[in-house]
N, C-alpha and C. Protein backbone atom coordinates (compact mmCIF):
# COMPACT_ATOMS: atom_id res chain seq x y z
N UNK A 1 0.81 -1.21 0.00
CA UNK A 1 0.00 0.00 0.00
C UNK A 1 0.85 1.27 0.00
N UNK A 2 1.97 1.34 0.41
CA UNK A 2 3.23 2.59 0.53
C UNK A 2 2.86 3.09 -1.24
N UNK A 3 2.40 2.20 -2.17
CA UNK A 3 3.07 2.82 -3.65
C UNK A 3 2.22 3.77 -3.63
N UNK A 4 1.13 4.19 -3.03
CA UNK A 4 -0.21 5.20 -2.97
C UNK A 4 0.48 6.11 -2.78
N UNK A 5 1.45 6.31 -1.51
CA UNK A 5 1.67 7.63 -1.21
C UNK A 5 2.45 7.92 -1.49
N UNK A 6 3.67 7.17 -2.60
CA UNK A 6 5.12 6.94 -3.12
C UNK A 6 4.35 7.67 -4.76
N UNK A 7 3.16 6.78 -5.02
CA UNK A 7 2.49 7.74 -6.53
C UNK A 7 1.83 9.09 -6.14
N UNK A 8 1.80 9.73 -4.71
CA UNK A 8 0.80 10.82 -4.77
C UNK A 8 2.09 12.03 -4.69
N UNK A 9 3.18 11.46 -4.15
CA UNK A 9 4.81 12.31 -4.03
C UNK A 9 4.70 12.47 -5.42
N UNK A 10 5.20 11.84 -6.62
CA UNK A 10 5.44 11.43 -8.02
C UNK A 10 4.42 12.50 -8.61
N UNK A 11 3.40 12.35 -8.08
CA UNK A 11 2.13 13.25 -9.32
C UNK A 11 2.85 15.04 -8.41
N UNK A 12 2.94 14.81 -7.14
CA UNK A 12 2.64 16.06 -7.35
C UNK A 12 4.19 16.83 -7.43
N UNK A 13 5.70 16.47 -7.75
CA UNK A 13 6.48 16.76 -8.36
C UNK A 13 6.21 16.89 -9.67
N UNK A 14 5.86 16.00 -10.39
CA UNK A 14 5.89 16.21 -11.60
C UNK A 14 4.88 17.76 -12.03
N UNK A 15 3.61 17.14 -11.39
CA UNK A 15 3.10 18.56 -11.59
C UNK A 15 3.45 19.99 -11.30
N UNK A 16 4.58 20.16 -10.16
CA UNK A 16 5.11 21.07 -9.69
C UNK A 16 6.19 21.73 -10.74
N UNK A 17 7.16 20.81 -11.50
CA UNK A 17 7.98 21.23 -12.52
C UNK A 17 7.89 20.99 -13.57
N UNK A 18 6.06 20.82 -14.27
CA UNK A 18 5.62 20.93 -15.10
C UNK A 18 4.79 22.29 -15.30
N UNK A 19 4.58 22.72 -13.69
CA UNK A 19 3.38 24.13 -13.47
C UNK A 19 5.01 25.34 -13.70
N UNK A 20 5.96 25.15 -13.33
CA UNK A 20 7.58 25.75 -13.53
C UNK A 20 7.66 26.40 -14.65
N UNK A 21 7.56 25.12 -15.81
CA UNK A 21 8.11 25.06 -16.88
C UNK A 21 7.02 25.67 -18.13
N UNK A 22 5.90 26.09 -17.40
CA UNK A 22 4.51 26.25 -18.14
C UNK A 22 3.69 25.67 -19.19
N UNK A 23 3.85 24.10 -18.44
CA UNK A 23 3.59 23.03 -19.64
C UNK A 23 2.43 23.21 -19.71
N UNK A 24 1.58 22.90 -20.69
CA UNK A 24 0.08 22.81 -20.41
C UNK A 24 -0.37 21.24 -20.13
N UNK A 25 0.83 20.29 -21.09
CA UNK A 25 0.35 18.92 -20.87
C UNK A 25 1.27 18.10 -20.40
N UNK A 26 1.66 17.20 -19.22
CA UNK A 26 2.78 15.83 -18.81
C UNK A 26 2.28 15.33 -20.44
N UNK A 27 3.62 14.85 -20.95
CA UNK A 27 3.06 13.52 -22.13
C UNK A 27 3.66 12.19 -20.91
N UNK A 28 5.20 11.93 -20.56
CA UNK A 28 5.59 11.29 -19.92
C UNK A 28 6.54 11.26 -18.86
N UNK A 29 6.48 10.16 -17.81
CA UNK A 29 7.23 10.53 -16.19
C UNK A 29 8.25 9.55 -16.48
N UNK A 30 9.34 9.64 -16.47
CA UNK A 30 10.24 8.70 -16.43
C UNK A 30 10.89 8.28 -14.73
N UNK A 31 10.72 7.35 -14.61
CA UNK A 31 10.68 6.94 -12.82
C UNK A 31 12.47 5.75 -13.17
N UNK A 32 13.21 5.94 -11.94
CA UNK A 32 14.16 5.10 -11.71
C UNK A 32 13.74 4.66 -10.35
N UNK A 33 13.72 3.24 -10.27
CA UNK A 33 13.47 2.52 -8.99
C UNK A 33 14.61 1.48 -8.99
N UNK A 34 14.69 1.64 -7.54
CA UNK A 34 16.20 0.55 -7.34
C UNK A 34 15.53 -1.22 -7.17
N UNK A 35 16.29 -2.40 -7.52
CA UNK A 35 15.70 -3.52 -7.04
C UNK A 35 15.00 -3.49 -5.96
N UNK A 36 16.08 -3.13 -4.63
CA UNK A 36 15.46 -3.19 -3.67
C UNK A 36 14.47 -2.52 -3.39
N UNK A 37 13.94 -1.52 -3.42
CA UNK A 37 12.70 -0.36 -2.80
C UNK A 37 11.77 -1.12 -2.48
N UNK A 38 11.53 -2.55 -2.92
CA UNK A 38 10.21 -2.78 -2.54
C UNK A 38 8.85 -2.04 -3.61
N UNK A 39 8.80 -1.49 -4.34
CA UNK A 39 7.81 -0.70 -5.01
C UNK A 39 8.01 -1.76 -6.33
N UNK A 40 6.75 -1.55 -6.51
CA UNK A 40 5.67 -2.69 -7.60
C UNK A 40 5.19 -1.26 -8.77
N UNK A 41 6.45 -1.56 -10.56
CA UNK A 41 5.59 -0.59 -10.97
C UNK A 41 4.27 -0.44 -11.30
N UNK A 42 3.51 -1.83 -11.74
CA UNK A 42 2.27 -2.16 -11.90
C UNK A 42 1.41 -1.33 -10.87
N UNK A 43 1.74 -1.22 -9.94
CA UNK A 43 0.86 -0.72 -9.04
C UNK A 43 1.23 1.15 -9.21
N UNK A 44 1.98 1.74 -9.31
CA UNK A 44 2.69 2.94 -9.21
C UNK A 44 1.73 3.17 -10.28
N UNK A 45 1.83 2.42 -11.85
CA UNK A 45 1.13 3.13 -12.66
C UNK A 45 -0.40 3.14 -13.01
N UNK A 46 -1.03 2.36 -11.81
CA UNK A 46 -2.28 2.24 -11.51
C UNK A 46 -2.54 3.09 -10.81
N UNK A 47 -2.56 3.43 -9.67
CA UNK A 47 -2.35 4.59 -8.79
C UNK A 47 -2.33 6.46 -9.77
N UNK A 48 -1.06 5.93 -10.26
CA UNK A 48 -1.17 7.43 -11.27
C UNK A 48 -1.76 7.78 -12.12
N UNK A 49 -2.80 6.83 -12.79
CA UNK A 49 -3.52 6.99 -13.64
C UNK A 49 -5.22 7.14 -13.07
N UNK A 50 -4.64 6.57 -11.97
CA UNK A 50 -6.45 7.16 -11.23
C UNK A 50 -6.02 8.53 -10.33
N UNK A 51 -4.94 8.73 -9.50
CA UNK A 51 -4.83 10.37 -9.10
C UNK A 51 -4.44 11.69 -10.02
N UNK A 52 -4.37 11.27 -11.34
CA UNK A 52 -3.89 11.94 -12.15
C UNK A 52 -4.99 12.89 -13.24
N UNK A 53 -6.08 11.58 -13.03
CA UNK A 53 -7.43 11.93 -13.44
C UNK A 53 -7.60 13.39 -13.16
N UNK A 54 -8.35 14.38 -14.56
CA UNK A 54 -8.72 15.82 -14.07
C UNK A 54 -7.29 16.83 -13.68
N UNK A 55 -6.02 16.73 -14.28
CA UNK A 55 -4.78 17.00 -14.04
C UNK A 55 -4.03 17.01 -15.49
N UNK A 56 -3.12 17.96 -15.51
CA UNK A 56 -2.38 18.17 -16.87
C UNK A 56 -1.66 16.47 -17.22
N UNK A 57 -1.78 15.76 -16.44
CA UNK A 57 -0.79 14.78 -16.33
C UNK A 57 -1.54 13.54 -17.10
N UNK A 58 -2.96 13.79 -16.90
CA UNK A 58 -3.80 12.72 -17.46
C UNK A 58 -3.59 11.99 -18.84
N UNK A 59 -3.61 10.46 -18.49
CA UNK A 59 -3.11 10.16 -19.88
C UNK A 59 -1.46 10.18 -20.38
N UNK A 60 -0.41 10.66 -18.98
CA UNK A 60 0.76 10.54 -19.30
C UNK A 60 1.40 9.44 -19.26
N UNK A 61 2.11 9.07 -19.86
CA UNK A 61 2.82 7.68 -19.89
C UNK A 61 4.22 7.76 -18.57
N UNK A 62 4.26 6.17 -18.11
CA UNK A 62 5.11 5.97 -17.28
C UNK A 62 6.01 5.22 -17.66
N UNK A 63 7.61 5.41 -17.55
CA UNK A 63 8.62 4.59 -18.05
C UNK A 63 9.08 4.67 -16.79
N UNK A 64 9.19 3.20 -16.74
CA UNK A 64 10.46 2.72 -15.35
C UNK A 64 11.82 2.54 -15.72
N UNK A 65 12.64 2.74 -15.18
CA UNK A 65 13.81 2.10 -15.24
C UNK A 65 14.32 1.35 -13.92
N UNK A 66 14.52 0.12 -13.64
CA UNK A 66 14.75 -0.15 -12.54
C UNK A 66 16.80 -0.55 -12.49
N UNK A 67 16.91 0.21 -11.49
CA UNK A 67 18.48 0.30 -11.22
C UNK A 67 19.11 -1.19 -10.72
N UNK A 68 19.88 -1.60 -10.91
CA UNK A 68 20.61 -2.87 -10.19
C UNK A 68 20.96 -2.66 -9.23
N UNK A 69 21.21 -4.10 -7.97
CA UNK A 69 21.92 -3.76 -6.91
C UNK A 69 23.05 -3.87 -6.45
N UNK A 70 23.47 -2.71 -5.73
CA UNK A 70 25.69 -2.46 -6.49
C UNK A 70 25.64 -2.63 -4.37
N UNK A 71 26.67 -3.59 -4.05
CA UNK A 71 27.30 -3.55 -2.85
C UNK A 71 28.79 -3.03 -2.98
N UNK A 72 29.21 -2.84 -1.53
CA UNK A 72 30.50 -2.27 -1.31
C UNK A 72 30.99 -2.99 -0.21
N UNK A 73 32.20 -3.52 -0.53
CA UNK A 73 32.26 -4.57 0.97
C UNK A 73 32.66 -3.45 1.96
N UNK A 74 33.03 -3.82 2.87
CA UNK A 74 33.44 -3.14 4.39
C UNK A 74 34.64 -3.38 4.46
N UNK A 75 34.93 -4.49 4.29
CA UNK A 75 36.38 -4.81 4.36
C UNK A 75 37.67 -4.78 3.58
N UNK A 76 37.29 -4.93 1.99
CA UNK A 76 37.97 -4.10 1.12
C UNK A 76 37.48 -3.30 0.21
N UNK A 77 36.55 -2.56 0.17
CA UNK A 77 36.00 -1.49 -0.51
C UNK A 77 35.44 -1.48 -1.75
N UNK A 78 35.56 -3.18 -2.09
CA UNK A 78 35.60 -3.46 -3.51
C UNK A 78 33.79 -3.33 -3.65
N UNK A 79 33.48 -2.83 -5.40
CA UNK A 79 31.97 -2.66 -5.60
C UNK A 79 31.99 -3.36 -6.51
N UNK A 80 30.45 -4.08 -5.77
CA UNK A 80 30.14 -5.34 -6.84
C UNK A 80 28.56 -5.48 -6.80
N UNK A 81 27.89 -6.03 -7.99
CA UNK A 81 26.74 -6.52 -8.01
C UNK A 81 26.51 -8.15 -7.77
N UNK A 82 25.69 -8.12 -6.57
CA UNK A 82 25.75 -9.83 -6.15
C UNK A 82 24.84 -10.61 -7.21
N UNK A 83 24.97 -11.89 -7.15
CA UNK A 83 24.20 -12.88 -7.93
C UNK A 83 23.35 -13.36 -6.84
N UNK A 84 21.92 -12.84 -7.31
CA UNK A 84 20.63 -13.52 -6.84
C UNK A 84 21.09 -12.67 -4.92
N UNK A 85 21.01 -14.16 -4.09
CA UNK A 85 20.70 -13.97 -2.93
C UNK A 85 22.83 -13.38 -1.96
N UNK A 86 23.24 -14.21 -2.72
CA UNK A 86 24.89 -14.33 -2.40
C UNK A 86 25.46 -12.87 -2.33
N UNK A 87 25.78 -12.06 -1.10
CA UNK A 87 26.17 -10.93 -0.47
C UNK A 87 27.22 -10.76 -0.25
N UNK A 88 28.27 -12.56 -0.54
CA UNK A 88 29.28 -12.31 -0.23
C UNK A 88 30.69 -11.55 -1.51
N UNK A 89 31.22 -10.78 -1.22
CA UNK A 89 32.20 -10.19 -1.31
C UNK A 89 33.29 -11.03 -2.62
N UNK A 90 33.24 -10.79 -3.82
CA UNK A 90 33.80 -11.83 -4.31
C UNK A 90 35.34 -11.63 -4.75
N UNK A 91 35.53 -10.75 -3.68
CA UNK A 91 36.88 -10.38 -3.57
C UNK A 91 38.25 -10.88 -2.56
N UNK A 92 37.27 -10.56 -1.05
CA UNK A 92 37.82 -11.04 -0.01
C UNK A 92 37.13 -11.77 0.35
N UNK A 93 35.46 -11.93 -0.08
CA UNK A 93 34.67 -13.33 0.75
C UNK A 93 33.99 -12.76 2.02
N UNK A 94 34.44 -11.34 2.20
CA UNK A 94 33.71 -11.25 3.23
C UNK A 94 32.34 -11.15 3.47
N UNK A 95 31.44 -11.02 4.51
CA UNK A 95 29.75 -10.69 3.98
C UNK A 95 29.58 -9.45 4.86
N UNK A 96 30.15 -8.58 5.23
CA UNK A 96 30.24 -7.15 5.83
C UNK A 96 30.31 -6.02 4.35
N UNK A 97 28.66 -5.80 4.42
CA UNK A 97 28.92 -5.04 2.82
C UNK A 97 27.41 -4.11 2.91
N UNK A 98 27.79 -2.70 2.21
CA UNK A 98 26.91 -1.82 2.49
C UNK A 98 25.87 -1.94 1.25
N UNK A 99 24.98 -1.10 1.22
CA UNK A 99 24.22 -0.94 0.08
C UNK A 99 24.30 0.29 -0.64
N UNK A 100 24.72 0.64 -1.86
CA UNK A 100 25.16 1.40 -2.85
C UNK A 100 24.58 2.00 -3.42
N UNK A 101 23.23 1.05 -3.79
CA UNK A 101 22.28 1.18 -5.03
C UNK A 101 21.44 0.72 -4.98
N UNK A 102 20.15 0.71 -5.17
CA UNK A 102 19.12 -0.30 -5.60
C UNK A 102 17.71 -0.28 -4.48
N UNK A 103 17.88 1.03 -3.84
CA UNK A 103 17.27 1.34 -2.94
C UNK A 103 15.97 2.63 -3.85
N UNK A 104 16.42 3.38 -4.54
CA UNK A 104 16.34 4.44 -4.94
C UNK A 104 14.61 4.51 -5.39
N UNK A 105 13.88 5.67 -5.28
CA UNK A 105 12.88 5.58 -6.23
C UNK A 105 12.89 7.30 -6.80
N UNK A 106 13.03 7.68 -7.51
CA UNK A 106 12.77 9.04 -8.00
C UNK A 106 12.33 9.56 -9.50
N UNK A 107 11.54 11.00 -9.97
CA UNK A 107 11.78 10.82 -11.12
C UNK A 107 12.71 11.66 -11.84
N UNK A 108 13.26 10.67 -12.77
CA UNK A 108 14.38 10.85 -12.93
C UNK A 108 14.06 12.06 -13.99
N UNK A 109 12.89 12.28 -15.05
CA UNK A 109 12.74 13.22 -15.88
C UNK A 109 11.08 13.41 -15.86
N UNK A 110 10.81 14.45 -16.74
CA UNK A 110 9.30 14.20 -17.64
C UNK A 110 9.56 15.05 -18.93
N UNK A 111 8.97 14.76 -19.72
CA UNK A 111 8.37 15.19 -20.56
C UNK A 111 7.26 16.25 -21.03
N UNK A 112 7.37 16.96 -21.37
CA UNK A 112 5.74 18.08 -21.21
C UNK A 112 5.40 18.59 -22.81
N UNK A 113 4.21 19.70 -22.96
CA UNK A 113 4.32 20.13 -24.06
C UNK A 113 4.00 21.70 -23.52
């Protein structure tokens, strides 16, 4: 249920530096979401297409891009993207490792006319 209030942030940026830019119409939102966030775009672009209703935005198209997830070990600094579930370090082996990337949700652009 978070993507409700994660799509009502989204509409009303976009609309904010679309009202900026003196668009009259969003055509499209381009969104970057990290693996991890937890956020479902199916749902994001369900959500935005019913709060968007009656809004310059109506009818705008949504492009995701979803980011990969980049670790950093702790112990030698090395950055890597793990396979599947495996966290460990494929450098030193260690499993003391931060998160880099893949957390993220923002939009990254739009489009207007």
């Amino acid at each position: 249920m978070h993507e409700l209030s994660i799509t009502q942030s989204i509409l009303s940026i976009v609309l904010e530096k679309a009202e900026a830019a003196q668009a009259s119409r969003i055509v499209k939102v381009n969104i970057t979401m990290g693996k991890l966030s937890g956020v479902v775009d199916d749902c994001v672009q369900f959500y935005f297409e019913l709060l968007s209703k009656d809004t310059i935005a109506a009818g705008a198209s949504i492009s995701f891009y979803q980011s990969p997830t980049k670790l950093r070990c702790r112990n030698c600094a090395n950055v890597f993207m793990p396979a599947d579930i495996d966290w460990t370090c494929p450098n030193c082996h260690s499993q003391g490792v931060e998160i880099i990337s893949g957390r993220e949700c923002f939009v990254e652009s739009i489009e207007v006319e």
